[in-house]
C-alpha atoms as a PDB file:
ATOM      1  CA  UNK A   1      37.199  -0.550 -13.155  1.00  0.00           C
ATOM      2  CA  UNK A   2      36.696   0.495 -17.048  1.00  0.00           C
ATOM      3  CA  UNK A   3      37.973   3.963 -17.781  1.00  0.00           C
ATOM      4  CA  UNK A   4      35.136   6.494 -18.464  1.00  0.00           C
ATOM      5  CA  UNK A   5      35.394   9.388 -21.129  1.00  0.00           C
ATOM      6  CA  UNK A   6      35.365  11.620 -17.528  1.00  0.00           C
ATOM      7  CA  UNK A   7      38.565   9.901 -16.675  1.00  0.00           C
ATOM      8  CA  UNK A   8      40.008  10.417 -19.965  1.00  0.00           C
ATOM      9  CA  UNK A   9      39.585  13.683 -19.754  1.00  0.00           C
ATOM     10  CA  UNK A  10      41.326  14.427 -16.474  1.00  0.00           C
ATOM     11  CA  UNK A  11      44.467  12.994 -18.243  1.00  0.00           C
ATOM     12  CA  UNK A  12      46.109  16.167 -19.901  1.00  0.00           C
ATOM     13  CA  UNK A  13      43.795  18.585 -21.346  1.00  0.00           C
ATOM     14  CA  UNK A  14      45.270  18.953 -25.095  1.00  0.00           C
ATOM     15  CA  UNK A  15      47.167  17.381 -27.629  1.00  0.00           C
ATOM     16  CA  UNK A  16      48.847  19.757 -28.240  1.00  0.00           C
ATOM     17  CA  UNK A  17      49.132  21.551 -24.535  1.00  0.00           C
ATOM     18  CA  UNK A  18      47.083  23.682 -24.379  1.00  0.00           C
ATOM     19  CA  UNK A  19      44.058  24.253 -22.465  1.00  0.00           C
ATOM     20  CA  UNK A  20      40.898  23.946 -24.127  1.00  0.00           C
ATOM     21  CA  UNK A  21      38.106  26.565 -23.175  1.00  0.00           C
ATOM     22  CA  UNK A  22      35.869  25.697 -19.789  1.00  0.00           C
ATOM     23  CA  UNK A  23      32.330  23.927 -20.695  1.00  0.00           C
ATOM     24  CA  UNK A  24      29.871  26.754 -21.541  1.00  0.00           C
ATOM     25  CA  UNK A  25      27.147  24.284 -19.462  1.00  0.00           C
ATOM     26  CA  UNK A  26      29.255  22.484 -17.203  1.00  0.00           C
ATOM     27  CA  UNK A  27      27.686  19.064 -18.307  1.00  0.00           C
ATOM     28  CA  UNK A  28      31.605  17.707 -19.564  1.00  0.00           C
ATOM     29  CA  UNK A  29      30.363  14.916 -21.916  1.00  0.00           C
ATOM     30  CA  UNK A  30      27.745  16.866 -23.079  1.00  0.00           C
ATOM     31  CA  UNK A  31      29.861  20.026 -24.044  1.00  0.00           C
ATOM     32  CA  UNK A  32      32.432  17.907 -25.237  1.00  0.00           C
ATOM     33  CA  UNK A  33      29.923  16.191 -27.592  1.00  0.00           C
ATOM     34  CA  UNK A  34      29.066  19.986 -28.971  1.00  0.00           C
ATOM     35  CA  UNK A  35      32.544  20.609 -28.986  1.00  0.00           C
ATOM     36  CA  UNK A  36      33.050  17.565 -31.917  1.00  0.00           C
ATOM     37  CA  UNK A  37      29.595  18.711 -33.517  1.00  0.00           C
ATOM     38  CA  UNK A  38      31.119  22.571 -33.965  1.00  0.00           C
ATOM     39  CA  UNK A  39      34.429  21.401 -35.384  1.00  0.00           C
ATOM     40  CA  UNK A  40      32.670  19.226 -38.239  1.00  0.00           C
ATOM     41  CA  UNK A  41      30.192  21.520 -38.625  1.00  0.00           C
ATOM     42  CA  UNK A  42      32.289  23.363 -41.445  1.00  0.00           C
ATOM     43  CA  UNK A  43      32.895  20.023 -43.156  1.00  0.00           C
ATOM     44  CA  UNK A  44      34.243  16.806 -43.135  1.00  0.00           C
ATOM     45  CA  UNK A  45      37.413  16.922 -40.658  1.00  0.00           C
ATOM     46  CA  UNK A  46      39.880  14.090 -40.230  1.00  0.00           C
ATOM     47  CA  UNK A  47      40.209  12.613 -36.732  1.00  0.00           C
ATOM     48  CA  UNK A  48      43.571  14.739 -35.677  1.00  0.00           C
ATOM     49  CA  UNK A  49      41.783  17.880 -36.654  1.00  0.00           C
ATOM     50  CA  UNK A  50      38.969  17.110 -34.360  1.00  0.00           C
ATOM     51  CA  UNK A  51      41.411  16.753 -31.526  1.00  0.00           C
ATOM     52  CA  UNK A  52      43.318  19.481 -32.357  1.00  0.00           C
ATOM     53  CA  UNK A  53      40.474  22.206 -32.752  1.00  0.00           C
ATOM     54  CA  UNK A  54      38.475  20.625 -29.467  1.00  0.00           C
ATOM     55  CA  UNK A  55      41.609  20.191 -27.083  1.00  0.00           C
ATOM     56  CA  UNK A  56      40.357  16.516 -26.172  1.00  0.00           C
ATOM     57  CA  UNK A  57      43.212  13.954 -25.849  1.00  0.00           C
ATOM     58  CA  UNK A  58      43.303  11.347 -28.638  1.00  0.00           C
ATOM     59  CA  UNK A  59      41.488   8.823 -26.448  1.00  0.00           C
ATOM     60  CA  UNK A  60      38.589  11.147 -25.575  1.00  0.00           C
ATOM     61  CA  UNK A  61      38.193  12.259 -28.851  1.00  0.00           C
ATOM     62  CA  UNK A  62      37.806   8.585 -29.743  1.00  0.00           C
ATOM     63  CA  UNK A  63      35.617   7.586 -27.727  1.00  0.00           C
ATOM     64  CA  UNK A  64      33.373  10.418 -28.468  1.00  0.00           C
ATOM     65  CA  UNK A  65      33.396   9.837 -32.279  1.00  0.00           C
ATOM     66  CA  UNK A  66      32.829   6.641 -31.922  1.00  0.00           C
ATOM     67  CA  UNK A  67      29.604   7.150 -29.382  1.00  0.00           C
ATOM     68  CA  UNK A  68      28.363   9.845 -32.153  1.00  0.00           C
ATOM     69  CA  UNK A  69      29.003   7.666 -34.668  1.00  0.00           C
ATOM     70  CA  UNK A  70      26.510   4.722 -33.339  1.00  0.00           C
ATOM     71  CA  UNK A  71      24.193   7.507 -32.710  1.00  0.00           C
ATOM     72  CA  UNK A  72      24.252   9.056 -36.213  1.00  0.00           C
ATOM     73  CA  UNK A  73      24.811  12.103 -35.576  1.00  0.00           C
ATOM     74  CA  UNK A  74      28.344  11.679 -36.900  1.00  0.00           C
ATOM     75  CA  UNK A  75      29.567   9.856 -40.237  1.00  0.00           C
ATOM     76  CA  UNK A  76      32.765   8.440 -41.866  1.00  0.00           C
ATOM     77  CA  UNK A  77      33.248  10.073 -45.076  1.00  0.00           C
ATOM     78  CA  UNK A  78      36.388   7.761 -46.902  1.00  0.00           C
ATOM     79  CA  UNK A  79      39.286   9.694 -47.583  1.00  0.00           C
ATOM     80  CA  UNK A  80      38.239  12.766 -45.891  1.00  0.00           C
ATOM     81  CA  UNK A  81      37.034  12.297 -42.475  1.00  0.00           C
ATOM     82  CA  UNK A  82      33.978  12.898 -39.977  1.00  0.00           C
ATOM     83  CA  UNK A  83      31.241  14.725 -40.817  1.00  0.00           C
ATOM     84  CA  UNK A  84      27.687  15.630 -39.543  1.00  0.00           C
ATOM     85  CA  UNK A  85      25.926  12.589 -39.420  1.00  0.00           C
ATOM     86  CA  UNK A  86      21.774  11.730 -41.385  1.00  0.00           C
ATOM     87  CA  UNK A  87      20.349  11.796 -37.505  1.00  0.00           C
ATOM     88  CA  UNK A  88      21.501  15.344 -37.406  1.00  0.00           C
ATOM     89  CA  UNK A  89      19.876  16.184 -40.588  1.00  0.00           C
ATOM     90  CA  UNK A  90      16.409  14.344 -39.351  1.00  0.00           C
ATOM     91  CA  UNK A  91      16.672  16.270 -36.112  1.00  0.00           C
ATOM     92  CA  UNK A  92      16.971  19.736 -38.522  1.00  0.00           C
ATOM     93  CA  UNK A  93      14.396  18.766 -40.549  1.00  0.00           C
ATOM     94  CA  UNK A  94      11.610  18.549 -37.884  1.00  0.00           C
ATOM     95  CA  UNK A  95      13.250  21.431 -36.580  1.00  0.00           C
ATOM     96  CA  UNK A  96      12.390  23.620 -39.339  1.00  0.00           C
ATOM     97  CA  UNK A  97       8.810  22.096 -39.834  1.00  0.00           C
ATOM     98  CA  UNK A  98       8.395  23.487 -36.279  1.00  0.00           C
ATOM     99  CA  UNK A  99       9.680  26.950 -36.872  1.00  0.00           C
ATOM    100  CA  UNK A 100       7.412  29.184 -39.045  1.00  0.00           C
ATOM    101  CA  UNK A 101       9.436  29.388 -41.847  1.00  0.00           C
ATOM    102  CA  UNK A 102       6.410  28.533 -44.328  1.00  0.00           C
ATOM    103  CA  UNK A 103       4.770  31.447 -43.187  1.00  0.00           C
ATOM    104  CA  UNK A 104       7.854  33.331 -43.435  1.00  0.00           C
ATOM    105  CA  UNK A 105       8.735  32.139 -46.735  1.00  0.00           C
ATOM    106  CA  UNK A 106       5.823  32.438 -48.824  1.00  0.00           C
ATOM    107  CA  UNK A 107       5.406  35.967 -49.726  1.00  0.00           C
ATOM    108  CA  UNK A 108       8.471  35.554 -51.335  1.00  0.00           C
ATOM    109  CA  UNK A 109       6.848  32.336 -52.972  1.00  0.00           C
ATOM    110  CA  UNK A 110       4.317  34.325 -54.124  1.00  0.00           C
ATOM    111  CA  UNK A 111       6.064  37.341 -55.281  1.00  0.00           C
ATOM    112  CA  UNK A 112       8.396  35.051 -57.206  1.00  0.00           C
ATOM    113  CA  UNK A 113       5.802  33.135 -58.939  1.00  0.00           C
ATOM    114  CA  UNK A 114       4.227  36.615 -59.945  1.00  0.00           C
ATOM    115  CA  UNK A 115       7.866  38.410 -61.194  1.00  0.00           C
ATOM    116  CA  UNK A 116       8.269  34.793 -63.282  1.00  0.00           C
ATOM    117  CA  UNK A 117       4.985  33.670 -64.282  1.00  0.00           C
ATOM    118  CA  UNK A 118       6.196  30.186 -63.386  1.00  0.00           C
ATOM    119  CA  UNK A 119       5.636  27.603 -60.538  1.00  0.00           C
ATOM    120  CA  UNK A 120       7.664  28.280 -57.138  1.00  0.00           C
ATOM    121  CA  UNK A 121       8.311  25.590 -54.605  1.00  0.00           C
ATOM    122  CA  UNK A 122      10.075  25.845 -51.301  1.00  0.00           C
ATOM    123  CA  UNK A 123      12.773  22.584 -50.334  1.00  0.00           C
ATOM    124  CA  UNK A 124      13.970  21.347 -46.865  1.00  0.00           C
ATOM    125  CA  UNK A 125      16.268  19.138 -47.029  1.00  0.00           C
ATOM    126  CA  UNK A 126      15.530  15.009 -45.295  1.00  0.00           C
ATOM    127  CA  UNK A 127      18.825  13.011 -45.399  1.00  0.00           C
ATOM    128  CA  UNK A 128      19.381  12.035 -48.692  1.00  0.00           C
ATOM    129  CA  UNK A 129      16.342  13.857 -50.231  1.00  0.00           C
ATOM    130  CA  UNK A 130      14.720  17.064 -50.500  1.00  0.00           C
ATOM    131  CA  UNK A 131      10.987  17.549 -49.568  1.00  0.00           C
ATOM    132  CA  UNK A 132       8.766  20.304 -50.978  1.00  0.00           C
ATOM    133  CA  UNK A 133       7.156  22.131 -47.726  1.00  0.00           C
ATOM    134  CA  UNK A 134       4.889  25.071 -49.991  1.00  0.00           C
ATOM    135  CA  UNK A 135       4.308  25.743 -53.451  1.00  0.00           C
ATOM    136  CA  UNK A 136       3.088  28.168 -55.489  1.00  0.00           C
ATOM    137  CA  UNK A 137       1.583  26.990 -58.857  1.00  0.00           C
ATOM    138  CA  UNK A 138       1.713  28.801 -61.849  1.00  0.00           C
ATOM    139  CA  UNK A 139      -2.007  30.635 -64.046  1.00  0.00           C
ATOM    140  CA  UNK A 140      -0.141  29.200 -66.813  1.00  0.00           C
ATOM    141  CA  UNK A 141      -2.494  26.189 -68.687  1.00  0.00           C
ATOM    142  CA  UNK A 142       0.840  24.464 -68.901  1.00  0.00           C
ATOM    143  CA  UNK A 143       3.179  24.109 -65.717  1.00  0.00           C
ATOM    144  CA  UNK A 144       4.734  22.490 -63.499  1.00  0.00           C
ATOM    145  CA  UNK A 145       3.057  20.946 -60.486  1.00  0.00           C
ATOM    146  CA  UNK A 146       5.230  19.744 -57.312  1.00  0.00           C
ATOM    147  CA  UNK A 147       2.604  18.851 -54.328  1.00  0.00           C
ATOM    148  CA  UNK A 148       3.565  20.075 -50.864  1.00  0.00           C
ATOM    149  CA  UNK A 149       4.917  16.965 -49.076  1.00  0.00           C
ATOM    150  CA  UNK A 150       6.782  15.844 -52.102  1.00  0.00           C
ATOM    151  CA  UNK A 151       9.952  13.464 -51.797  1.00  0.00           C
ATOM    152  CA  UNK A 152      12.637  14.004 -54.144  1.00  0.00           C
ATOM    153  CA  UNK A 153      16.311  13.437 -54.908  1.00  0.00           C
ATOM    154  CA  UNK A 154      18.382  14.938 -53.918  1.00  0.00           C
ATOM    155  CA  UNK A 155      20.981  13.769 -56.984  1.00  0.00           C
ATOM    156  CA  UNK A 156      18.761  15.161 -59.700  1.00  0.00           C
ATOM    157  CA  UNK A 157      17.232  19.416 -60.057  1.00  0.00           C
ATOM    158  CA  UNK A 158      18.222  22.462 -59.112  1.00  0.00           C
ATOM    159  CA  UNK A 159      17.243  22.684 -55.597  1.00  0.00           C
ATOM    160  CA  UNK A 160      19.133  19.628 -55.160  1.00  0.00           C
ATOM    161  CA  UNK A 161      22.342  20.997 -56.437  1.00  0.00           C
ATOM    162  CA  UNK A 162      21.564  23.485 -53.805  1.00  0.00           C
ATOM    163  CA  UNK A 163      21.328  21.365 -50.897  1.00  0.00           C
ATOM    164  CA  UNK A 164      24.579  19.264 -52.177  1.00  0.00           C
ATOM    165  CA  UNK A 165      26.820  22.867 -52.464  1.00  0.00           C
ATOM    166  CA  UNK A 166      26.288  24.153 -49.088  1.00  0.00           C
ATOM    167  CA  UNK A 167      25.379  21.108 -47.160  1.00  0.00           C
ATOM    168  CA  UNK A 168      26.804  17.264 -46.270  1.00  0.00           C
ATOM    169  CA  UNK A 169      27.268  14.712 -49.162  1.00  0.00           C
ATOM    170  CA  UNK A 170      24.883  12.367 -50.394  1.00  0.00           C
ATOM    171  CA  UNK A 171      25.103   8.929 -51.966  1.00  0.00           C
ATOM    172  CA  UNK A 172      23.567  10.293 -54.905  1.00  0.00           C
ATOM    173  CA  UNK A 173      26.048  12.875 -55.050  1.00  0.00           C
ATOM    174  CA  UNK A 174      27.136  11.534 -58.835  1.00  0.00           C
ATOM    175  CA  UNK A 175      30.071  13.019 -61.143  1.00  0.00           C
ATOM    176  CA  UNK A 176      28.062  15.040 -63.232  1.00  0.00           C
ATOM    177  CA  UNK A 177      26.596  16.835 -60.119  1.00  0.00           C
ATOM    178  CA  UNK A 178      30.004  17.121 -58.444  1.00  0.00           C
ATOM    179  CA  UNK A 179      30.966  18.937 -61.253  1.00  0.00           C
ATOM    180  CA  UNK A 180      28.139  21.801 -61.163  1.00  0.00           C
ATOM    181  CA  UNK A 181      28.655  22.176 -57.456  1.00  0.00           C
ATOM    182  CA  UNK A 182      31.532  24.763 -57.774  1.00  0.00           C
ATOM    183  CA  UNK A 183      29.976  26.834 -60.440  1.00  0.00           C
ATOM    184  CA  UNK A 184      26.245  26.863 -58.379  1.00  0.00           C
ATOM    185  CA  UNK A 185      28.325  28.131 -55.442  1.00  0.00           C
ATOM    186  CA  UNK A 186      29.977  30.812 -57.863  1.00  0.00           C
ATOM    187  CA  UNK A 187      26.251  32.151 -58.714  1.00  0.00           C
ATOM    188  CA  UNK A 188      24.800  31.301 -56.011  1.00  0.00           C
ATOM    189  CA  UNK A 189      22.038  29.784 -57.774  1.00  0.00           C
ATOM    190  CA  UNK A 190      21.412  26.327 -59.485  1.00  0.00           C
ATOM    191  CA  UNK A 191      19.784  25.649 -62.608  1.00  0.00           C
ATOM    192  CA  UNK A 192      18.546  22.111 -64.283  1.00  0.00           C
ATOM    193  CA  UNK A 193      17.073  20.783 -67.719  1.00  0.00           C
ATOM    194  CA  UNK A 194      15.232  17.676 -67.836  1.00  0.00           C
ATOM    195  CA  UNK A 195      17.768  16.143 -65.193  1.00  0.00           C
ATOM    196  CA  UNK A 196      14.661  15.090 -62.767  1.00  0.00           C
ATOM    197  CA  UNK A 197      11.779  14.558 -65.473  1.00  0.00           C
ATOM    198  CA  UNK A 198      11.638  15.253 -69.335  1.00  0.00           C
ATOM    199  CA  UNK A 199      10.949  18.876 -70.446  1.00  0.00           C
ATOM    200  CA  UNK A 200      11.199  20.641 -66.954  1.00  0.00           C
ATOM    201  CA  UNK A 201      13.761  22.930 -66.077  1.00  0.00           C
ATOM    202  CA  UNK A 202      14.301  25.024 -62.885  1.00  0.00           C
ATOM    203  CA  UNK A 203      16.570  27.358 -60.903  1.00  0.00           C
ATOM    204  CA  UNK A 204      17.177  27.420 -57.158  1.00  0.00           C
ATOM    205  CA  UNK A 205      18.803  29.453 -54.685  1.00  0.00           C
ATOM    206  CA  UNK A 206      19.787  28.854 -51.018  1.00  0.00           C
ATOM    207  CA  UNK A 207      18.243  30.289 -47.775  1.00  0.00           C
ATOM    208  CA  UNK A 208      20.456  30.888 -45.099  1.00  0.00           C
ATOM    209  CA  UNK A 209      19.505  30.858 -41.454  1.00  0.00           C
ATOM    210  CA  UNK A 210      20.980  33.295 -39.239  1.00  0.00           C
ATOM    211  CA  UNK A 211      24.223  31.739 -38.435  1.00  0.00           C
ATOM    212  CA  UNK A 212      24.726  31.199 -42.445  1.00  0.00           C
ATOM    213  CA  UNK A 213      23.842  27.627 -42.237  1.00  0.00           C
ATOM    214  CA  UNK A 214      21.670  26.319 -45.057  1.00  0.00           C
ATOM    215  CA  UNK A 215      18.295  25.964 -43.672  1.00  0.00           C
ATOM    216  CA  UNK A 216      16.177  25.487 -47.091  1.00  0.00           C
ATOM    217  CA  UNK A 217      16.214  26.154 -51.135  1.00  0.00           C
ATOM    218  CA  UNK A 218      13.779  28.423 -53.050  1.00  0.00           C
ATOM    219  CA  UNK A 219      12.888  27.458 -56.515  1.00  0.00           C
ATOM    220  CA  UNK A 220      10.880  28.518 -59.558  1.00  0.00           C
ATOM    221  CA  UNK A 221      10.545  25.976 -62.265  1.00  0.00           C
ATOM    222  CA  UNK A 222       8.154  25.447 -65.646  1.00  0.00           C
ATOM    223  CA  UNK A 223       8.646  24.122 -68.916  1.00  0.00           C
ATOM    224  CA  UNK A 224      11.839  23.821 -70.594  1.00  0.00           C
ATOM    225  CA  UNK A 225      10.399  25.603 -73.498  1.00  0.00           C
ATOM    226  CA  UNK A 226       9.915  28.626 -71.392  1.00  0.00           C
ATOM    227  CA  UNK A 227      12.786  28.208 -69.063  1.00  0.00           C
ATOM    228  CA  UNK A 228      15.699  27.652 -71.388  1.00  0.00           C
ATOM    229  CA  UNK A 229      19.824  28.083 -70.371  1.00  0.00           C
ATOM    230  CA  UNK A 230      18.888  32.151 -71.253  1.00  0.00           C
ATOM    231  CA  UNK A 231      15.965  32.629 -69.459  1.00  0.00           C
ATOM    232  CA  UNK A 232      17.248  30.605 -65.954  1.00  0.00           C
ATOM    233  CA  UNK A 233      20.216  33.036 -66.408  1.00  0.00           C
ATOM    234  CA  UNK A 234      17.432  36.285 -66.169  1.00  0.00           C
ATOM    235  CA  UNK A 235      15.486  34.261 -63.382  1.00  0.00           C
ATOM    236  CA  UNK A 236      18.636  33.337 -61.447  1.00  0.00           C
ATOM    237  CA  UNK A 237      18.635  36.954 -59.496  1.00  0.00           C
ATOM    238  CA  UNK A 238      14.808  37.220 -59.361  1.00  0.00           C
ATOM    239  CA  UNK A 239      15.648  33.704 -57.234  1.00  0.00           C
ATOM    240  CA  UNK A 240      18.224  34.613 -55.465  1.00  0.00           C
ATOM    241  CA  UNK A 241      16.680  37.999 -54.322  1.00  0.00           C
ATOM    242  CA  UNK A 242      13.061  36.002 -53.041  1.00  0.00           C
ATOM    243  CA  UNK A 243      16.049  34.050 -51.311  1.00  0.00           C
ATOM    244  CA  UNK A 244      17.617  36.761 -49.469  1.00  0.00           C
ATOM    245  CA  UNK A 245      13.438  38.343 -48.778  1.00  0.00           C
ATOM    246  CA  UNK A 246      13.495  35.342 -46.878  1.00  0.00           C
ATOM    247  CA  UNK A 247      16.592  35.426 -44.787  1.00  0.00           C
ATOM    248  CA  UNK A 248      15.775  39.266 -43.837  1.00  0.00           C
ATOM    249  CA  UNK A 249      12.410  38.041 -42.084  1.00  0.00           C
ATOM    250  CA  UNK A 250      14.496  35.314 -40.191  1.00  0.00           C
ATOM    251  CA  UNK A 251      16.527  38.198 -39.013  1.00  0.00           C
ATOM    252  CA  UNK A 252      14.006  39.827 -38.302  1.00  0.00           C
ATOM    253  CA  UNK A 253      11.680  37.146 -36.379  1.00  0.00           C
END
């Protein structure tokens, strides 16, 4: 009879010895599959790490990558290891269109549109892009417009940068972005010029759920004649408070 992940399990509870903590739910595979989830959830981890930090034996922890794997909620990042997978990020994203974060979110949409005299938009993030789930336009004659519904890249803008700092990688994750990541981490806020259409610019700041994981981005954006480098450096705390307005409600609901 084929060995089962149960029966791999009942071989020696640790690589290294040591006993790994009793199943919160007492559903093995199912704890053990959290267990994998939690120790990636920081970042890509190699496989020994895995094993290590979950106290599965090589085998099990093999056999459970792999089953995540097919499932997508796992991925092989080359050179670096595992990491949370695009099913994961699907699963988040109709998550978050279920919780009321909208509602939550835009008084600080509309106080931030008011303290700028720009455009505001608020970002979830879909696997490899970023969708637009409420905006608030500008009384300017000229600004920007970004519908509600809106699919963008996640490669290109501010509140892309965002999403790429504190979240997985993406295949548009290019050089140039790479290289903006530390310094939008430093500030924590992200700024762009024309990088997703000619003559916009725009600065972006994370939202943080409870638990500190990213759950969306808050921008303001408008013309780059308005919005130059000095002026995104002056709206970059305005952004970053409406950010934090945000995460207090959260708290709060």
């Amino acid at each position: 009879m084929p060995r089962t992940i149960e029966d791999d399990e009942a071989i020696g509870q640790s690589v290294s010895g040591t006993k790994r903590p009793t199943p919160a739910t007492g559903v093995g595979v199912l704890d053990r599959a959290v267990d994998v989830l939690d120790a990636v959830e920081g970042g890509a981890r190699s496989f020994t790490t895995i094993a290590e930090t979950t106290g599965l034996t090589k085998p099990t922890a093999h056999r459970m990558i792999t089953a995540l794997q097919a499932h997508g909620f796992l991925m092989h990042v080359g050179g670096v290891g595992y990491a949370l997978g695009p099913r994961l990020l699907n699963l988040q994203t109709t998550a978050l269109r279920e919780l009321p974060l909208r509602q939550l979110a835009r008084p600080a949409l509309e106080q931030l549109a008011r303290t700028t005299g720009e455009s505001t938009q608020l970002y979830i993030r879909d696997g490899d892009r970023r969708i637009c789930v409420d905006a608030v336009e500008s009384d300017n004659e000229l600004r920007t417009i970004v519908q509600v519904g809106a699919s963008l890249p996640l490669g290109r803008g501010s509140a892309g940068k965002v999403f790429l700092a504190w979240g997985p990688p993406s295949d548009e994750d290019v050089e140039d972005v790479r290289q903006s990541i530390a310094t939008t981490r430093r500030r924590r806020w992200a700024d762009s010029y024309g990088e997703r259409e000619a003559g916009v610019a725009s600065v972006s700041a994370p939202i943080f759920g409870p638990n500190d994981q990213l759950l969306a981005a808050i921008s303001v954006s408008g013309p780059r004649s308005r919005l130059a480098p000095l002026q995104a450096k002056r709206y970059g705390p305005a952004v970053v408070d409406a950010a934090k307005q945000v995460e207090r409600l959260l708290e709060r609901d």
